[in-house]
Protein backbone atom coordinates (compact mmCIF):
# COMPACT_ATOMS: atom_id res chain seq x y z
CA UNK A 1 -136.54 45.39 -40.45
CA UNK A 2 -135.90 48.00 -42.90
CA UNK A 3 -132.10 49.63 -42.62
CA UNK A 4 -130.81 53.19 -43.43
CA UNK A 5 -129.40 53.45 -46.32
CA UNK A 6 -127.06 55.75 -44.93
CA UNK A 7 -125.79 54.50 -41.07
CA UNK A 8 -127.82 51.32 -41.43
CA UNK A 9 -129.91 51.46 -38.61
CA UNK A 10 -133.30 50.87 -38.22
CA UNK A 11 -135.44 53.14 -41.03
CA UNK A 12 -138.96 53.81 -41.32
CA UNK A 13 -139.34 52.75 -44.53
CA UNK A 14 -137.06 50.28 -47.01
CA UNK A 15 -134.74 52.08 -49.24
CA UNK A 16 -134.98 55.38 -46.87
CA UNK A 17 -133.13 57.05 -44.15
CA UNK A 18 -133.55 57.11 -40.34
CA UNK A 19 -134.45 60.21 -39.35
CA UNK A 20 -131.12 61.12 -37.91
CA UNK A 21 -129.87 60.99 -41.25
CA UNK A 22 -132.70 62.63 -42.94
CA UNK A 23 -132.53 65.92 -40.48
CA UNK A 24 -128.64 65.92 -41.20
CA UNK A 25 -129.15 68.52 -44.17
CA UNK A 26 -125.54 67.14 -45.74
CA UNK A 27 -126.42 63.56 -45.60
CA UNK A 28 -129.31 64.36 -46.41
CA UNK A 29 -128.54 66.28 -50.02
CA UNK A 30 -126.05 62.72 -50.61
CA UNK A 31 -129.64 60.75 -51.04
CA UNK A 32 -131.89 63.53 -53.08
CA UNK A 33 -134.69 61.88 -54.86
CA UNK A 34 -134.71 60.45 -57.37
CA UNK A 35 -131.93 58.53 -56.19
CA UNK A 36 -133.89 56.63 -53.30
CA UNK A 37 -137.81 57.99 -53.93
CA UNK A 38 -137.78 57.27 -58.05
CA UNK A 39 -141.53 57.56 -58.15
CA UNK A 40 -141.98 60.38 -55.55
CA UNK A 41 -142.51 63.09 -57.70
CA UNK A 42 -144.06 61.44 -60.37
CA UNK A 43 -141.45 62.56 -63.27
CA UNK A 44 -141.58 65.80 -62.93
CA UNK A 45 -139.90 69.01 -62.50
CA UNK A 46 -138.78 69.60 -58.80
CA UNK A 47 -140.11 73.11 -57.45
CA UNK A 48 -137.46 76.03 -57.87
CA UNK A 49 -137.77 76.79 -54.00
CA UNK A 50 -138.38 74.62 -50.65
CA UNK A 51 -141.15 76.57 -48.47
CA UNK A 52 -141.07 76.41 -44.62
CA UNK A 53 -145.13 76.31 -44.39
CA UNK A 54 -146.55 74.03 -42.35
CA UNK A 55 -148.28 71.54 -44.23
CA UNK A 56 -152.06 72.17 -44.07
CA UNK A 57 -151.52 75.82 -43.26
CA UNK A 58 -153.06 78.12 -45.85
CA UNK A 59 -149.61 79.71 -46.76
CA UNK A 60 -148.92 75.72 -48.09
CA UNK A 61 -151.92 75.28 -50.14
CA UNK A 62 -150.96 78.52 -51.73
CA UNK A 63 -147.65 77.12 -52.62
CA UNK A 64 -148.75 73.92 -53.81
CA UNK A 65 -151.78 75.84 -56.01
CA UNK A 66 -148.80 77.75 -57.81
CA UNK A 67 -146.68 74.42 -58.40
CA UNK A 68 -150.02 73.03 -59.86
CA UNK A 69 -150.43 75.70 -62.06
CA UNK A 70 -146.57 75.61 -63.08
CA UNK A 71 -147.00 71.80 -64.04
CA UNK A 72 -144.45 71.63 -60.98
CA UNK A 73 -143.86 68.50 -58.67
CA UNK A 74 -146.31 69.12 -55.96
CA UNK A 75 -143.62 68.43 -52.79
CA UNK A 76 -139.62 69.35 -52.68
CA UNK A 77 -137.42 67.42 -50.66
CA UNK A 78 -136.75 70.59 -48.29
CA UNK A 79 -140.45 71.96 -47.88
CA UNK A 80 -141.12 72.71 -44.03
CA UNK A 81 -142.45 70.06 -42.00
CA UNK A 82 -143.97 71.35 -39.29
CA UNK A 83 -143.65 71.12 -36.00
């Protein structure tokens, strides 16, 4: 079973945090990536802004077009998840 690196408890995946920790915004910003996703963004730059689009909506693909053409990380650690 793969822990939390925050509380411990049981995490989705190893080296990550539940997701009690990861909606806690301040425990959250204690674990930005790189510091437990090293790979995640593939080296480089993080985007300049975190979007609330839902992912799939057409609002997101325009974001993610712009962050392409910026030679931008595609995904920042805040963008909107849905729901």
């Amino acid at each position: 079973m793969q822990r939390c690196i925050h509380c411990q408890i049981r995490a989705a995946r190893r080296g990550s945090l539940c997701w009690s920790c990861y909606e806690n915004q301040a425990i959250r910003a204690l674990y930005v990536p790189p510091a437990f996703e090293p790979d995640f963004y593939g080296g480089q730059d993080l985007p300049d802004e975190p979007t609330p689009a839902c992912p799939g909506s057409p609002e997101k693909i325009a974001v993610l077009t712009a962050r392409v053409e910026a030679h931008r990380a595609l995904w920042h650690p805040l963008d909107g998840r849905g729901g």
